[in-house]
Protein backbone atom coordinates (compact mmCIF):
# COMPACT_ATOMS: atom_id res chain seq x y z
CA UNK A 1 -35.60 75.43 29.58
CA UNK A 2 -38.49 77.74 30.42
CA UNK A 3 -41.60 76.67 30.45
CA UNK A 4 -44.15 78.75 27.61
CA UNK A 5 -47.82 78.34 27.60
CA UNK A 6 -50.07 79.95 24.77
CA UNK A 7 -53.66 80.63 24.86
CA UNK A 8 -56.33 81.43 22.17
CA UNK A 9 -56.85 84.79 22.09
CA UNK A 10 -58.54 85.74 18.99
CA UNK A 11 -60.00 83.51 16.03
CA UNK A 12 -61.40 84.72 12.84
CA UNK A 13 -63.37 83.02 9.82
CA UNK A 14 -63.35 84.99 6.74
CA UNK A 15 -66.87 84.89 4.62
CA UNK A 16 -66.64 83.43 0.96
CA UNK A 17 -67.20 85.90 -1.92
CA UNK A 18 -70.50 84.19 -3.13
CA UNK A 19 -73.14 86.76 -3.04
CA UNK A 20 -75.63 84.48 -1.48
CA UNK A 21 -73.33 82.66 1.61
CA UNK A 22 -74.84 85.30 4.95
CA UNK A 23 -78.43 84.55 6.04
CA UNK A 24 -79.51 86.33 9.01
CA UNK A 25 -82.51 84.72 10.38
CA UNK A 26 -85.45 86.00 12.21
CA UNK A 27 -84.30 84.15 15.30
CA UNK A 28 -81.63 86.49 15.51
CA UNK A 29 -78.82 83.79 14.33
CA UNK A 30 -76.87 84.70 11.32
CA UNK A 31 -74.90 81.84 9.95
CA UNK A 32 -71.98 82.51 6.64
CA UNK A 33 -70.04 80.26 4.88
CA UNK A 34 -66.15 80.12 5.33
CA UNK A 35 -64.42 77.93 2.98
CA UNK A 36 -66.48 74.57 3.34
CA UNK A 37 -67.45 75.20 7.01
CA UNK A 38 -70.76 77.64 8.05
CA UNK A 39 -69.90 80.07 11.02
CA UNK A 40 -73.26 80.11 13.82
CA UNK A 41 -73.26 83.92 15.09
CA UNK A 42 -74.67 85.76 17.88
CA UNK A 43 -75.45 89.29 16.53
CA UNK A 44 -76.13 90.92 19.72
CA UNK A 45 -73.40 89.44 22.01
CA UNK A 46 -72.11 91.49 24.79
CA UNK A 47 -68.72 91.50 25.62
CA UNK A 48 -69.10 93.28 29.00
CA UNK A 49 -72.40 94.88 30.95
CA UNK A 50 -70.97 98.10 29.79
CA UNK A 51 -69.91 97.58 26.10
CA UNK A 52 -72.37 98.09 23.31
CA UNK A 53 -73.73 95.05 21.22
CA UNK A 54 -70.59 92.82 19.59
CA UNK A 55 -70.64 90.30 16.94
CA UNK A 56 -69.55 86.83 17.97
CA UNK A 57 -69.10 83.84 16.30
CA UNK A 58 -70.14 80.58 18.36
CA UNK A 59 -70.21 77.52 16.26
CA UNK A 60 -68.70 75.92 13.60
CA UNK A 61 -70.16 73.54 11.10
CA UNK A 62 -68.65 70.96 8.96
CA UNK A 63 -70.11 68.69 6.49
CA UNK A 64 -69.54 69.84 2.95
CA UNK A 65 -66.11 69.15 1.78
CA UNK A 66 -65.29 72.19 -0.60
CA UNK A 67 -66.77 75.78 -0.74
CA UNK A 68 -70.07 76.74 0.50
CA UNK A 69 -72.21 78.98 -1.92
CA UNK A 70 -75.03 79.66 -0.59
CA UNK A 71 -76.49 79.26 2.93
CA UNK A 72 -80.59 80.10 3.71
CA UNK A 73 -82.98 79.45 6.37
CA UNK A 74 -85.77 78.06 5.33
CA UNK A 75 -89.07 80.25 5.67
CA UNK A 76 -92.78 80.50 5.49
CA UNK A 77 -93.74 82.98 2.58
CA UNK A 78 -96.68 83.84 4.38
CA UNK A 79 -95.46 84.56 8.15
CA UNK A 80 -92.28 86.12 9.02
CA UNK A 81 -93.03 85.63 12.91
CA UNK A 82 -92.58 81.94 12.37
CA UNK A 83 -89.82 80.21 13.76
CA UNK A 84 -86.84 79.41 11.86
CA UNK A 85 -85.32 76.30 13.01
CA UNK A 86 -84.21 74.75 9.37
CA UNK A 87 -81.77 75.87 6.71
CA UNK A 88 -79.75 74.73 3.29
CA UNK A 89 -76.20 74.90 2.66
CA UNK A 90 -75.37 74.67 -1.16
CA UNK A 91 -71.38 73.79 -2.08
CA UNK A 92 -69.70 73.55 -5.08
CA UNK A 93 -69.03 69.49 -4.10
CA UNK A 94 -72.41 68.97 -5.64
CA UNK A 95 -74.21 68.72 -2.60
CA UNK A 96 -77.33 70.16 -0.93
CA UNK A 97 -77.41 69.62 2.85
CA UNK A 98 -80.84 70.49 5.44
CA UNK A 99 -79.87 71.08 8.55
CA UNK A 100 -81.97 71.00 11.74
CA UNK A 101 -81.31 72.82 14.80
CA UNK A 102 -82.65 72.54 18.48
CA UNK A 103 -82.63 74.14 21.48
CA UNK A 104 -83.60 76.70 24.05
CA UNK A 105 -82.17 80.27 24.57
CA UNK A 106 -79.82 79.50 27.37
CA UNK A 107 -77.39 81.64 29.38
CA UNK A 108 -75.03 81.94 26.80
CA UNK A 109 -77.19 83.10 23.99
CA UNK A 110 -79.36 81.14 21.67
CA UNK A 111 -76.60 80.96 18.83
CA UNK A 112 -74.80 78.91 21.52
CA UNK A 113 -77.72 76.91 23.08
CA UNK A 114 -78.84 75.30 19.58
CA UNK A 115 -77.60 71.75 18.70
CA UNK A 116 -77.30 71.90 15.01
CA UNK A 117 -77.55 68.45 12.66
CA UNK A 118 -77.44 67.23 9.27
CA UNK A 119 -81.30 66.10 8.46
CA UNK A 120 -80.79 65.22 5.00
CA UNK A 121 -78.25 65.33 2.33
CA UNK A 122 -79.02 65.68 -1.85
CA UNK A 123 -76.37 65.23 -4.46
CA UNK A 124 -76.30 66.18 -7.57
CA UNK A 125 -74.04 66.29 -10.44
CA UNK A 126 -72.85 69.51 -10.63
CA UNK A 127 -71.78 72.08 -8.68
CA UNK A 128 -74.23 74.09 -6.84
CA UNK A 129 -74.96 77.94 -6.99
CA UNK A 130 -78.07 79.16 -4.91
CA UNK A 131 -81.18 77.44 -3.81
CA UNK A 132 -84.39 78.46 -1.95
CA UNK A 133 -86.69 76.66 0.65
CA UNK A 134 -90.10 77.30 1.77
CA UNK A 135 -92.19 75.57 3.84
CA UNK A 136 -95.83 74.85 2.14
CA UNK A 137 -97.47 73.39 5.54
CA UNK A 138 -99.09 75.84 7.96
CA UNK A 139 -97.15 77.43 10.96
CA UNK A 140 -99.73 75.61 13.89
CA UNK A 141 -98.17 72.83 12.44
CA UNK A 142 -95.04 73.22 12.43
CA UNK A 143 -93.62 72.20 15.65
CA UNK A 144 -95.33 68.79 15.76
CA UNK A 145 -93.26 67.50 13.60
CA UNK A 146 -90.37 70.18 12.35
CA UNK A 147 -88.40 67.73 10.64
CA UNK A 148 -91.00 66.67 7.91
CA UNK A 149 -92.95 69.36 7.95
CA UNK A 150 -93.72 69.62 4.24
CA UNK A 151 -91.73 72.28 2.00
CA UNK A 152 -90.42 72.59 -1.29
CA UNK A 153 -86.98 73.01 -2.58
CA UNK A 154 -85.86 75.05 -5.61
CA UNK A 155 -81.87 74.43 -6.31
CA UNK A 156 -79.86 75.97 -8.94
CA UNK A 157 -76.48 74.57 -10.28
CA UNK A 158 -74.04 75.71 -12.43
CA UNK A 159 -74.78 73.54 -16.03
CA UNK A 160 -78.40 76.06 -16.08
CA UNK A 161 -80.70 73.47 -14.19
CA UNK A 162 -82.67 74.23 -11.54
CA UNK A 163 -84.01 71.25 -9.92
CA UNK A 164 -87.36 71.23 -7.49
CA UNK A 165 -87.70 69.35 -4.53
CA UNK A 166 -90.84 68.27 -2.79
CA UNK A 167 -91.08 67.28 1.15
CA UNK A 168 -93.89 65.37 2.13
CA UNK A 169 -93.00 63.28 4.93
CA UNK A 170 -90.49 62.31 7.31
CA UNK A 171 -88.39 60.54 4.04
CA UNK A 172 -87.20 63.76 3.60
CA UNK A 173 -87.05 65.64 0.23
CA UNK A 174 -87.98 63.84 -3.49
CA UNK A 175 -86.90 64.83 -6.75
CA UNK A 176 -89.98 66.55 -8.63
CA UNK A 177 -89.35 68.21 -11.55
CA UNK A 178 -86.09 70.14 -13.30
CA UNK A 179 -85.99 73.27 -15.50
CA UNK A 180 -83.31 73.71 -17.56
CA UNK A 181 -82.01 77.10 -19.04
CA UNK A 182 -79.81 75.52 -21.64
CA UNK A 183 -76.55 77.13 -21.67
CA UNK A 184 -77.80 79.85 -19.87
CA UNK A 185 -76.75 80.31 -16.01
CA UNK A 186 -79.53 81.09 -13.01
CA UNK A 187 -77.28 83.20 -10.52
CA UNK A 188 -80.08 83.61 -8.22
CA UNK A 189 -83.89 82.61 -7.44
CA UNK A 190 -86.67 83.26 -5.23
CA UNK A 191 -89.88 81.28 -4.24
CA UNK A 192 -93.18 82.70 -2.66
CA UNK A 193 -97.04 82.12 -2.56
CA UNK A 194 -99.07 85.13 -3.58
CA UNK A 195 -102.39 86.42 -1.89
CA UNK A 196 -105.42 84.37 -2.87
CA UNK A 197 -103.12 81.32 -4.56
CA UNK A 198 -102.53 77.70 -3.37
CA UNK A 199 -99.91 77.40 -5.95
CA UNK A 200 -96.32 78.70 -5.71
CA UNK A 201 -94.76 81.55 -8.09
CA UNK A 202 -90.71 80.74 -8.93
CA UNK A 203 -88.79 83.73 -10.45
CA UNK A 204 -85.53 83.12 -11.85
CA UNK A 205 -82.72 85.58 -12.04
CA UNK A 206 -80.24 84.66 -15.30
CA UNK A 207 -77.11 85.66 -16.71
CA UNK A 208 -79.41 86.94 -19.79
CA UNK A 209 -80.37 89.72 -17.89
CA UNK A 210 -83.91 88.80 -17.74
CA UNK A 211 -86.06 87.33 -14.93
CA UNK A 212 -88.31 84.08 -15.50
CA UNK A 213 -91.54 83.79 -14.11
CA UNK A 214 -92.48 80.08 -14.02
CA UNK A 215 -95.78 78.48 -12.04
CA UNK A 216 -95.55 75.14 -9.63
CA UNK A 217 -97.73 73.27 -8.43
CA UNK A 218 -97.39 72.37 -4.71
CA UNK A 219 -96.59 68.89 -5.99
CA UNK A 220 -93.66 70.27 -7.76
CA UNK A 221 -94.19 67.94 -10.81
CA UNK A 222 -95.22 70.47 -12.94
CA UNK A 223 -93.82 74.19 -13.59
CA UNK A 224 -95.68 76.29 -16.47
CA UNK A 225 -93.24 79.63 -17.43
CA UNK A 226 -95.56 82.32 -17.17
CA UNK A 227 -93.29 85.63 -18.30
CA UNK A 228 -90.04 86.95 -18.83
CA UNK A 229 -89.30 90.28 -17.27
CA UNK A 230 -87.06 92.19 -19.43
CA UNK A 231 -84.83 95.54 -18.55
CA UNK A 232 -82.03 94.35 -16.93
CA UNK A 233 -78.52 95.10 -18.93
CA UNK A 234 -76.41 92.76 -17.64
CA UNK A 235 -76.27 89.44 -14.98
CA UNK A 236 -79.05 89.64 -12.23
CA UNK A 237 -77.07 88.69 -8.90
CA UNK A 238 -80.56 89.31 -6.87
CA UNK A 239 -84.00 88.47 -6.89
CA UNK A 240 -86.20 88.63 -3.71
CA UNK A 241 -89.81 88.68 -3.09
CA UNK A 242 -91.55 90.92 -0.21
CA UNK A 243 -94.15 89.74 2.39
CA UNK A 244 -97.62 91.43 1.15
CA UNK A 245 -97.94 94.69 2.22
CA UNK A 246 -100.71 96.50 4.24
CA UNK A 247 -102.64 96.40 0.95
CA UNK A 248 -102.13 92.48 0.93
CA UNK A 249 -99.93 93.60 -2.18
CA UNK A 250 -96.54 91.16 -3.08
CA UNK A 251 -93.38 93.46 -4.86
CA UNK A 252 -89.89 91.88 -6.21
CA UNK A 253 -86.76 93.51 -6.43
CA UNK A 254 -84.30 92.00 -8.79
CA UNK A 255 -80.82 93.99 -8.91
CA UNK A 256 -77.82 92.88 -10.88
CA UNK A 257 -74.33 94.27 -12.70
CA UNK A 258 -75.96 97.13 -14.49
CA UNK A 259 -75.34 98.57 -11.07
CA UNK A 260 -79.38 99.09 -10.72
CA UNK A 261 -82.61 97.82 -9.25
CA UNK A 262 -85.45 96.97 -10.38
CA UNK A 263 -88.93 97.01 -8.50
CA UNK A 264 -91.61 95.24 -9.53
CA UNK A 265 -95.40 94.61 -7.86
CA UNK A 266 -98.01 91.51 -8.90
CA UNK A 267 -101.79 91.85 -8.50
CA UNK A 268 -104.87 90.42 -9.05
CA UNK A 269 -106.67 90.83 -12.64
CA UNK A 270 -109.52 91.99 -11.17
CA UNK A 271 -107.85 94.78 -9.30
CA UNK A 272 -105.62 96.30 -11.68
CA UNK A 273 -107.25 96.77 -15.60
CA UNK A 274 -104.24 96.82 -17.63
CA UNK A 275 -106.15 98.06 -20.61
CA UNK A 276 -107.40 100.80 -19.27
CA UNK A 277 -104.19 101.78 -17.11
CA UNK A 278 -101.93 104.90 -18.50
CA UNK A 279 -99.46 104.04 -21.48
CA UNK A 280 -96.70 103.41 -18.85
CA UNK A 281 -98.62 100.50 -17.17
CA UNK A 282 -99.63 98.67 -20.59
CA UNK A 283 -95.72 98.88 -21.85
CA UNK A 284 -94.83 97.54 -18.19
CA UNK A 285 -96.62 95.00 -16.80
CA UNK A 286 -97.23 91.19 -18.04
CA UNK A 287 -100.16 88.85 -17.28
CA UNK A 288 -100.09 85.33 -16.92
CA UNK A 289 -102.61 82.67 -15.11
CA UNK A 290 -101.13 80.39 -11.85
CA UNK A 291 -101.32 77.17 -13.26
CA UNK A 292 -103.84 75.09 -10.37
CA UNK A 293 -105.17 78.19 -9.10
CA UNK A 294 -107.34 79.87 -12.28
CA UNK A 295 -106.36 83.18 -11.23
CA UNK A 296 -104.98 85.85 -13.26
CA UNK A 297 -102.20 88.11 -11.84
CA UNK A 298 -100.46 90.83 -13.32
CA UNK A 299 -97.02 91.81 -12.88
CA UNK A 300 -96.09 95.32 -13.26
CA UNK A 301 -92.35 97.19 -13.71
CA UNK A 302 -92.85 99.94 -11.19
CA UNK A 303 -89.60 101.81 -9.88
CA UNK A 304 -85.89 101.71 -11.14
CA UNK A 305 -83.31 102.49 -8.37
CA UNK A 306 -79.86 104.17 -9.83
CA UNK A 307 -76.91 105.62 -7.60
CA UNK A 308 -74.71 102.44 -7.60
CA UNK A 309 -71.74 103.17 -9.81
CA UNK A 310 -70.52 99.74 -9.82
CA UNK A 311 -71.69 95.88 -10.09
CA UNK A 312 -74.87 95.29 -7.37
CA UNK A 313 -73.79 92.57 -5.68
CA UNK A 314 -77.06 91.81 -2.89
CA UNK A 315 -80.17 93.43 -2.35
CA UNK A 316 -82.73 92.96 0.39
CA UNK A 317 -86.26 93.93 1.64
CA UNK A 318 -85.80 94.93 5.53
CA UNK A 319 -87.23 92.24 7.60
CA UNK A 320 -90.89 92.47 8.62
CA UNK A 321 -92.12 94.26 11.68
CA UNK A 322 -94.67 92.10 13.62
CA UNK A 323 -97.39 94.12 14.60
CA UNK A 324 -100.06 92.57 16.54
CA UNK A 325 -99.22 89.29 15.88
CA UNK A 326 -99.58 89.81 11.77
CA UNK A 327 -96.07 90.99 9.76
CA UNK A 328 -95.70 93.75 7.73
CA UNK A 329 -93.40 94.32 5.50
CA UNK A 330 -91.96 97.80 5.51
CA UNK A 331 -90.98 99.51 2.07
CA UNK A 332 -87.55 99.59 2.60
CA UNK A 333 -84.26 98.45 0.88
CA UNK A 334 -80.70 97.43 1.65
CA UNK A 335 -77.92 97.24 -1.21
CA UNK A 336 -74.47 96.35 -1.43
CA UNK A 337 -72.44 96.98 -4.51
CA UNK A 338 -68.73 96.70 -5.50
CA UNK A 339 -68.35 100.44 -5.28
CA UNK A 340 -67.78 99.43 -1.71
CA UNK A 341 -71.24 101.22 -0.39
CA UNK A 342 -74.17 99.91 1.07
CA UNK A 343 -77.20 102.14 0.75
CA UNK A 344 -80.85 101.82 2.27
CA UNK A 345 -83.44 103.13 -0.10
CA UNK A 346 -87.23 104.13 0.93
CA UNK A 347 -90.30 105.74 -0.36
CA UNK A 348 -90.29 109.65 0.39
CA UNK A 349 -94.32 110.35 0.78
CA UNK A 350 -92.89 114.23 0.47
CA UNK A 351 -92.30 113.68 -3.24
CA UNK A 352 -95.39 111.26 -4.18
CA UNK A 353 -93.82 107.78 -2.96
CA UNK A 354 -90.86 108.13 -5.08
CA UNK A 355 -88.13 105.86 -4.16
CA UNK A 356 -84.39 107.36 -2.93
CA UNK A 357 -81.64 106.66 -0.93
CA UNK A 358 -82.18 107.80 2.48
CA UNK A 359 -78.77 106.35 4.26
CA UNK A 360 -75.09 106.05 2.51
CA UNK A 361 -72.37 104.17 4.02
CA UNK A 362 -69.19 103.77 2.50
């Protein structure tokens, strides 16, 4: 009988159809969920000296033990150049998990030199549909002691709760506070800190079609809902905030199955007079006071983004440029829709700052 050997020759993980389940962070690793495992990628692999930039996947992760949701790194809302060495994994086995990773960029890549581990797992009692994760300690801190650096934790599952976490210490994350929507459904959510506040602004993305402002303290024990942003037709799958801009200003998208999006821009009271603003501006914008903080903000509809011509599936602010050590975050969009196109949408200062699509792929 002859002898047959077999090699490996090519391997592929297919992503899950959650919306949320890619995070590509700004260490250049992009981790997505297959099934109930998480796929570690190097984005800029090479293949050969003379081939252009591949994808590759490196790692596999296994912990959860049905489908993974959602997967994010965690972040500072105030410094995109700081290091990203912590994310969550959200599954529909009622379970949120933080892992840690460590490591040096070695020979091989940094996707490949990172050891990754399971810091901390939560369970809850239902199934899990998007979370977010910030860290509320400064960045000179940070690497003293990464793993209980403190943070706060904003999960959503799929009975219309949305459950905040608090991380003070090296016990890892605490139960604070939960929000509940009623029969109502949270499809996605986004956390941030805006200029001039120490407390944290939670927006809320619903099947309703509307978006939910509500105020937390950095406790987490309390949340005050501060507005409901209306306009929306149908679910919103997406709701991201921006790093401030060069005029220290903080904008939102939210985009959703009416196949548009929505931008939106908060600032301070004292900068922006509703009253006497054009009709447009009064009709548009909401005010509302951080609860801990005693500032007023205003929130204001700004721009509405149409050329989709089905269901908006993700939308994203470009990452921030680092520019002399500060970020900035450029005015730029990415969406992806089920009209199988992705389009990237800017400012044109040719026509006034209005917003189009500047690049089409289908």
């Amino acid at each position: 009988m002859a002898h047959i050997t077999s090699n490996l020759i090519y391997l592929s993980a297919g992503c899950n159809t959650s919306p949320h389940c890619v995070a590509w962070g700004n260490n250049n690793v992009v981790l997505y969920a297959s099934d109930a495992n998480i796929i570690v990628c190097d984005p800029t692999s090479l293949k050969t000296a003379s081939e252009r930039p591949g994808f590759r996947a490196c790692q596999s992760l296994r912990h959860h033990s049905e489908s993974v949701n959602c997967v994010r790194w965690i972040t500072f809302p105030g410094d995109a150049a700081a290091p990203q060495y912590q994310f969550i994994s959200l599954s529909s086995d009622k379970t949120c998990v933080i892992w840690t990773v460590r490591g040096s960029d070695g020979e091989n890549g940094l996707a490949d030199s990172w050891k990754f581990s399971v810091l901390q797992q939560l369970e809850l009692k239902v199934p899990l549909q998007v979370g977010r994760c910030i860290y509320t300690s400064q960045p000179g801190h940070f690497s003293e002691s990464r793993d209980s650096s403190a943070a706060l934790l904003t999960i959503a599952g799929i009975d219309g709760s949305v459950t905040i976490w608090i991380r003070k210490d090296k016990l890892g994350f605490e139960l604070a506070n939960t929000i509940s929507f009623g029969r109502g459904q949270v499809l996605d959510l986004d956390i941030t800190r805006l200029s001039g506040s120490e407390s944290v602004l939670l927006a809320c993305g619903g099947d309703d079609g509307k978006i939910h402002l509500f105020g937390l303290l950095l406790s987490g024990a309390q949340s005050t809902k501060l507005a409901v942003l209306e306009g929306h037709e149908d679910w919103i799958r997406t709701v991201e905030f921006s790093l401030p801009d060069t005029s220290g200003l903080t904008h939102m998208l939210s985009a959703g199955q009416d196949c548009t999006v929505r931008l939106w821009t908060f600032y301070a009271k004292e900068s922006y007079n509703v009253d006497s603003g054009d009709l447009w501006s009064r009709v548009n914008s909401k005010q509302f006071v951080l609860p801990g903080s005693g500032k007023d903000f205003v929130v204001v509809f700004d721009t509405l983004l149409f050329g989709h011509e089905n269901w908006i599936y993700g939308a994203h602010w470009a990452p921030p440029l680092v520019e002399g050590g500060k970020a900035v975050q450029p005015l730029r969009i990415l969406t992806a829709s089920m009209d199988k196109t992705v389009v990237i949408w800017e400012p044109q200062a040719e026509f006034g700052g209005v917003w189009s699509d500047t690049v089409r792929a289908h």
